[in-house]
N, C-alpha and C. Protein backbone atom coordinates (compact mmCIF):
# COMPACT_ATOMS: atom_id res chain seq x y z
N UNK A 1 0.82 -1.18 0.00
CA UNK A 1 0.00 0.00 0.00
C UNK A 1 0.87 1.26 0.00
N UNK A 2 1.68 1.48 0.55
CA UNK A 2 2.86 2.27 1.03
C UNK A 2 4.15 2.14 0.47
N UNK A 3 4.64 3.07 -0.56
CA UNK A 3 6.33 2.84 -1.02
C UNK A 3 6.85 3.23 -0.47
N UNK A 4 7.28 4.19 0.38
CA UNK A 4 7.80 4.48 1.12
C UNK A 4 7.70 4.44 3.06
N UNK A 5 8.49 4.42 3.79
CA UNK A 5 7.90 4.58 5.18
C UNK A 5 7.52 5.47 5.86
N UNK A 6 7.96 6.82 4.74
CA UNK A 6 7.61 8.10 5.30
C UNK A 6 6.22 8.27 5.00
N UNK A 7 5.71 7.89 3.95
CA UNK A 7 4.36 8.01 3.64
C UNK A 7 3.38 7.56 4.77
N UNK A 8 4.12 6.25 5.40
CA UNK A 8 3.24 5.87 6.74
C UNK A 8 2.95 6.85 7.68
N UNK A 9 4.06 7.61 8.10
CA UNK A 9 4.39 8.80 8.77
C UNK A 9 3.24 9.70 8.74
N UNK A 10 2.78 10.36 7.37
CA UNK A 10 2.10 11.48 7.13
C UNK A 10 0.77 10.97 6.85
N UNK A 11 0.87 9.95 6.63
CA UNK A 11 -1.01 9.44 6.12
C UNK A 11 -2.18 10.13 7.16
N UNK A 12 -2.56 10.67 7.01
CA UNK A 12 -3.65 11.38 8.03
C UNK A 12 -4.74 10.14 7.88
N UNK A 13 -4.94 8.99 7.30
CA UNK A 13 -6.42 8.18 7.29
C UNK A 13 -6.10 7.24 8.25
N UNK A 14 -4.24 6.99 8.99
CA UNK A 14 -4.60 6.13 10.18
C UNK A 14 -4.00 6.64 11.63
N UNK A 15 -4.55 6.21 12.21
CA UNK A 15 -4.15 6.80 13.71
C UNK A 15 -2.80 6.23 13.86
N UNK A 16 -2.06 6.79 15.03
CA UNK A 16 -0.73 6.78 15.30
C UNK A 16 -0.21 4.94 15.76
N UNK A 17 -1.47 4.12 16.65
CA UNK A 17 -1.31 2.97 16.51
C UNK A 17 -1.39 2.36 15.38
N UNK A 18 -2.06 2.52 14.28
CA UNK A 18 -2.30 1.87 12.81
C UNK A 18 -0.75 1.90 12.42
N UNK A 19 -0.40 3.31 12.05
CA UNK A 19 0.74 3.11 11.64
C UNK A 19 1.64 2.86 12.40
N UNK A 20 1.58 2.71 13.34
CA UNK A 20 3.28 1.89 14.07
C UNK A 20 2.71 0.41 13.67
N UNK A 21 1.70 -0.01 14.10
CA UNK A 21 1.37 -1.68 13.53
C UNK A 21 2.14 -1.69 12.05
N UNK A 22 1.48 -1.04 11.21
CA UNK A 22 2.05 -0.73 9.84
C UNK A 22 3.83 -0.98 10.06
N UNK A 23 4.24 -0.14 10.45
CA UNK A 23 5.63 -0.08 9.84
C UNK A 23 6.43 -1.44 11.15
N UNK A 24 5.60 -1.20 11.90
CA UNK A 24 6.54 -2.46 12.40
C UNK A 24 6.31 -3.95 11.91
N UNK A 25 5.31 -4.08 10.89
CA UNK A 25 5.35 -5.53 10.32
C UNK A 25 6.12 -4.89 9.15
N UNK A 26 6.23 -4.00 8.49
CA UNK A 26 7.26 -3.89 7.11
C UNK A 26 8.83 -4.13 7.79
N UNK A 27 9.25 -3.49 9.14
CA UNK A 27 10.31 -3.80 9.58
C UNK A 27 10.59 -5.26 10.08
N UNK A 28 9.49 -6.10 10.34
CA UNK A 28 9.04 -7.30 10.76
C UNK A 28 9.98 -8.40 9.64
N UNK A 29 9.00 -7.97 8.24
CA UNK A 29 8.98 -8.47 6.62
C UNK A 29 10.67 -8.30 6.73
N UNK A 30 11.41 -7.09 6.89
CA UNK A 30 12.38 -6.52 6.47
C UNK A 30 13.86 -7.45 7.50
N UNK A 31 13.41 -7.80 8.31
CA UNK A 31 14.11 -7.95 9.05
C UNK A 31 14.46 -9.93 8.94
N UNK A 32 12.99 -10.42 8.81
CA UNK A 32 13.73 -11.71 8.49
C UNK A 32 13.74 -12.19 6.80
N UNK A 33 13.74 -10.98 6.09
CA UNK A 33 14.65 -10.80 4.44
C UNK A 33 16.07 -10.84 5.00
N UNK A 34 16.37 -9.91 5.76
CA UNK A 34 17.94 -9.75 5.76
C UNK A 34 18.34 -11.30 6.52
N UNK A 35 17.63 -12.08 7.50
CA UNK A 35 18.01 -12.91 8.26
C UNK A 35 18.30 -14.05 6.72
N UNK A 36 17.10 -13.99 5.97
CA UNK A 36 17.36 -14.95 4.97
C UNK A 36 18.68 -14.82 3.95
N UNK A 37 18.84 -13.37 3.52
CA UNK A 37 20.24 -13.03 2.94
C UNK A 37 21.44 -13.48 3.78
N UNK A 38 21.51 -13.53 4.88
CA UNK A 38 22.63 -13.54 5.64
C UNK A 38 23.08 -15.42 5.61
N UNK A 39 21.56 -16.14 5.66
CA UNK A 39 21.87 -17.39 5.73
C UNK A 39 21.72 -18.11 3.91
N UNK A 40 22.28 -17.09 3.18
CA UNK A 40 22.22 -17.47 1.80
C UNK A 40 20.97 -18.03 1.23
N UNK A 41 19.61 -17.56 1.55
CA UNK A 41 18.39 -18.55 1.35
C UNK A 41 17.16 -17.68 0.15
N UNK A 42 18.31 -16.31 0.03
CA UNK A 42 17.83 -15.78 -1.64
C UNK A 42 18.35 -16.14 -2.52
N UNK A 43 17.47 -16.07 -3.56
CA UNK A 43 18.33 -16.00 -4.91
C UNK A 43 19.38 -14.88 -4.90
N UNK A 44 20.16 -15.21 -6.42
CA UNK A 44 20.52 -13.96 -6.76
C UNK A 44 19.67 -12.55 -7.11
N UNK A 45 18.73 -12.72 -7.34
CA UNK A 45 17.31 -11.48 -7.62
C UNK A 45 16.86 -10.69 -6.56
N UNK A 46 17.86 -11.24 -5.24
CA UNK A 46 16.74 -10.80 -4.05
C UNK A 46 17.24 -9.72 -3.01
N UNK A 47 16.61 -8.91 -2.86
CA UNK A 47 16.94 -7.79 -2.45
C UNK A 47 18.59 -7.71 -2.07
N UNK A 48 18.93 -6.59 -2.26
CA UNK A 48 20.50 -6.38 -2.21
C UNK A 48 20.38 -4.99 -1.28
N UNK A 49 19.24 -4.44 -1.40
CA UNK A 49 19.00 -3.47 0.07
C UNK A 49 18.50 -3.12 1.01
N UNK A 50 18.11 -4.56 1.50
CA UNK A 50 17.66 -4.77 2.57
C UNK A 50 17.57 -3.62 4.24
N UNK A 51 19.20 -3.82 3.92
CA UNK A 51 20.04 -2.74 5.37
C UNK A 51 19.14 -1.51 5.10
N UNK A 52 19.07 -0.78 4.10
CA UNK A 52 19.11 0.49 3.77
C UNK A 52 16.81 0.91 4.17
N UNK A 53 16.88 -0.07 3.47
CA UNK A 53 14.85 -0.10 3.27
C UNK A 53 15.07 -0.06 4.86
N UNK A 54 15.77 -1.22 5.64
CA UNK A 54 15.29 -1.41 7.47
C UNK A 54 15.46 0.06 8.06
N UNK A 55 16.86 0.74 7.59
CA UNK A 55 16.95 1.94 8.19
C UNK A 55 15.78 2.82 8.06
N UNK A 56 15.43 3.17 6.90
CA UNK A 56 14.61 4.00 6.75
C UNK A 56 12.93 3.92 7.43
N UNK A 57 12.76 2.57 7.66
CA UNK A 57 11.60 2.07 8.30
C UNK A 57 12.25 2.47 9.92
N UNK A 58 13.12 1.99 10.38
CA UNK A 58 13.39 2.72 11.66
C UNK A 58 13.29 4.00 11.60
N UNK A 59 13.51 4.69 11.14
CA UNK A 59 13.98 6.05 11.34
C UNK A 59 12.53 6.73 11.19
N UNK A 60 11.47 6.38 10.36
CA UNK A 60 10.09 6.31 9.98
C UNK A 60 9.35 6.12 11.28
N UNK A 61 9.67 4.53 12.02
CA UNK A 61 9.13 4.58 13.54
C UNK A 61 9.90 5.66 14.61
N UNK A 62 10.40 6.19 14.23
CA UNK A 62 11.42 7.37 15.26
C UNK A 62 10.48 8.51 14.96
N UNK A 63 10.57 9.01 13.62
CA UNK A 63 10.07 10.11 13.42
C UNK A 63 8.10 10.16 13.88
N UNK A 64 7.65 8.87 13.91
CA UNK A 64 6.43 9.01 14.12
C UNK A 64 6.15 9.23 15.39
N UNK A 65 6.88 8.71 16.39
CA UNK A 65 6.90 8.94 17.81
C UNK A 65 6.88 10.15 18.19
N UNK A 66 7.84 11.20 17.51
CA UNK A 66 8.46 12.64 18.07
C UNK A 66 6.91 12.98 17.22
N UNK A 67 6.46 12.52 16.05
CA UNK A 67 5.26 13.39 16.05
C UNK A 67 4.02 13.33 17.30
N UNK A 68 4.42 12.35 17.77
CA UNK A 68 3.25 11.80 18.59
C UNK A 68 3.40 12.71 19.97
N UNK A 69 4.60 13.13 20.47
CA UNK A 69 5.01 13.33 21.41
C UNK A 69 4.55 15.35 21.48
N UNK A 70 3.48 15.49 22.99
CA UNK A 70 3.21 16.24 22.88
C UNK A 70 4.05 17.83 23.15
């Protein structure tokens, strides 16, 4: 639904729990991709930026917090 994680960030149609649910299953998804890269269990086709997508999903759950924060 979401290309980016910042988009989760700004979506005004879900509340602040929606989107942390949201981005913490994309970091969820993201996290045992990299577990599978690490134990050689992609192809060659399969994501090569794993690290970079996780950061940005962290940094996405960071920034949503400080919005949250009154």
């Amino acid at each position: 639904m979401f290309k980016y994680p910042e988009a989760v960030v700004h979506c005004r149609e879900l509340s602040h729990d929606e989107s942390l649910t949201v981005l913490r299953n994309w970091k969820q998804e993201l996290v045992q991709l990299q577990k599978a890269g690490e134990e050689n269990m992609l192809d060659e086709r399969g994501p090569s930026d794993v690290g970079s997508r996780l950061a940005a999903v962290t940094q996405a759950m960071i920034a949503l917090d400080e919005r949250a924060r009154p």
